[in-house]
Protein backbone atom coordinates (compact mmCIF):
# COMPACT_ATOMS: atom_id res chain seq x y z
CA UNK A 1 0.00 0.00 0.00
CA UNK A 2 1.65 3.74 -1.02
CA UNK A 3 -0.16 7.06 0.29
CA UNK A 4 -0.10 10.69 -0.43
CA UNK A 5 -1.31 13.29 0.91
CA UNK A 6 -2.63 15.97 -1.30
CA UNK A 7 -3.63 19.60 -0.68
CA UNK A 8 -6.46 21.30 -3.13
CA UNK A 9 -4.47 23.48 -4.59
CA UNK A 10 -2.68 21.14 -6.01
CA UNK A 11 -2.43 21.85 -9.90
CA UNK A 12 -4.71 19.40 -12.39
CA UNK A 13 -2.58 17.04 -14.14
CA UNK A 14 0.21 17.24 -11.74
CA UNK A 15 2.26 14.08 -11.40
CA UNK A 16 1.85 12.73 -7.54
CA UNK A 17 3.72 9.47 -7.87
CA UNK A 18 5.10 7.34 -10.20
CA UNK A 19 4.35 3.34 -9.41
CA UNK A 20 6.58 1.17 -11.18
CA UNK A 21 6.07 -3.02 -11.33
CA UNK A 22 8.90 -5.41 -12.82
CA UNK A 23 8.15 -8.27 -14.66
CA UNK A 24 10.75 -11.00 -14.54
CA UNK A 25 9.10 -12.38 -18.01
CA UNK A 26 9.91 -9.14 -19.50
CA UNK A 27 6.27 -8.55 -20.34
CA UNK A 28 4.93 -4.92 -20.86
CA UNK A 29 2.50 -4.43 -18.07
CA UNK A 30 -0.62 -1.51 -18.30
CA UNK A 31 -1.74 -0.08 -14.94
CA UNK A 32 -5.55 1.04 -14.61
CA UNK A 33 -7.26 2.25 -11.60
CA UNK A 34 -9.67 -0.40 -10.55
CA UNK A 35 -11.86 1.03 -7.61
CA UNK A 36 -12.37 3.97 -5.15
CA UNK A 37 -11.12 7.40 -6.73
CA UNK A 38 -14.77 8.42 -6.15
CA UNK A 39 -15.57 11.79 -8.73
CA UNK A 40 -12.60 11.02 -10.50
CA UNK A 41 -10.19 12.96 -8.93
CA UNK A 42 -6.93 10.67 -9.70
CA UNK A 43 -5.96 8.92 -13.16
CA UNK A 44 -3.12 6.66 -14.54
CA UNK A 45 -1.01 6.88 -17.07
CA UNK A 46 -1.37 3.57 -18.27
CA UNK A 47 1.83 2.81 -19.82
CA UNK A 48 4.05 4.63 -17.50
CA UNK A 49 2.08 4.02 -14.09
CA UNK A 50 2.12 8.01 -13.47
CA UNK A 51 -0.79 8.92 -11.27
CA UNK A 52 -1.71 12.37 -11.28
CA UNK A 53 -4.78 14.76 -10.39
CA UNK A 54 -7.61 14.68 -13.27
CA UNK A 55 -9.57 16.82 -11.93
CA UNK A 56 -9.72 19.63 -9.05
CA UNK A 57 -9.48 18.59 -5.69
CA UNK A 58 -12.53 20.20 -3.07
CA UNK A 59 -11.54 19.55 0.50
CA UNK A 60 -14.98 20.91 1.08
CA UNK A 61 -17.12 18.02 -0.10
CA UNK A 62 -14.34 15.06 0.08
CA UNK A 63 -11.19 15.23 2.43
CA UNK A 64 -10.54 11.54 1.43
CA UNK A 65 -10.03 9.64 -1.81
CA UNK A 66 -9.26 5.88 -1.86
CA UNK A 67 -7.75 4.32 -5.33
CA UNK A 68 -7.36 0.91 -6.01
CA UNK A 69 -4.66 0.56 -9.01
CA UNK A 70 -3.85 -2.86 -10.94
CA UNK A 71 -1.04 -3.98 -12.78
């Protein structure tokens, strides 16, 4: 499990984190967000496993988004 904290003023389409899986079979392995991430506030990259803001954060009406991602 990886967390961040984000603040809302964080810019849309800002990188947060980068995850990055090894295959030992050398395979190319995609990375989609699976669950949580409730009003789409996060996205993936899918190629490249970069997760960044999609859309603006509101501390108002959410102070806590939960994304499941798959590899």
């Amino acid at each position: 499990m990886v967390g961040c904290k984000c603040y809302p003023s964080l810019a849309v389409q800002l990188c947060l984190i980068i995850i990055l899986c090894i295959d030992s079979a050398a395979s190319r392995i995609r990375y989609e967000i699976t669950a949580g991430n409730i009003g789409g506030a996060f996205a993936v990259k899918n190629e490249t496993g970069a997760i960044y803001v999609a859309s603006p954060l509101d501390y108002e009406t959410r102070k806590f988004v939960s994304t499941h991602l798959l590899s």
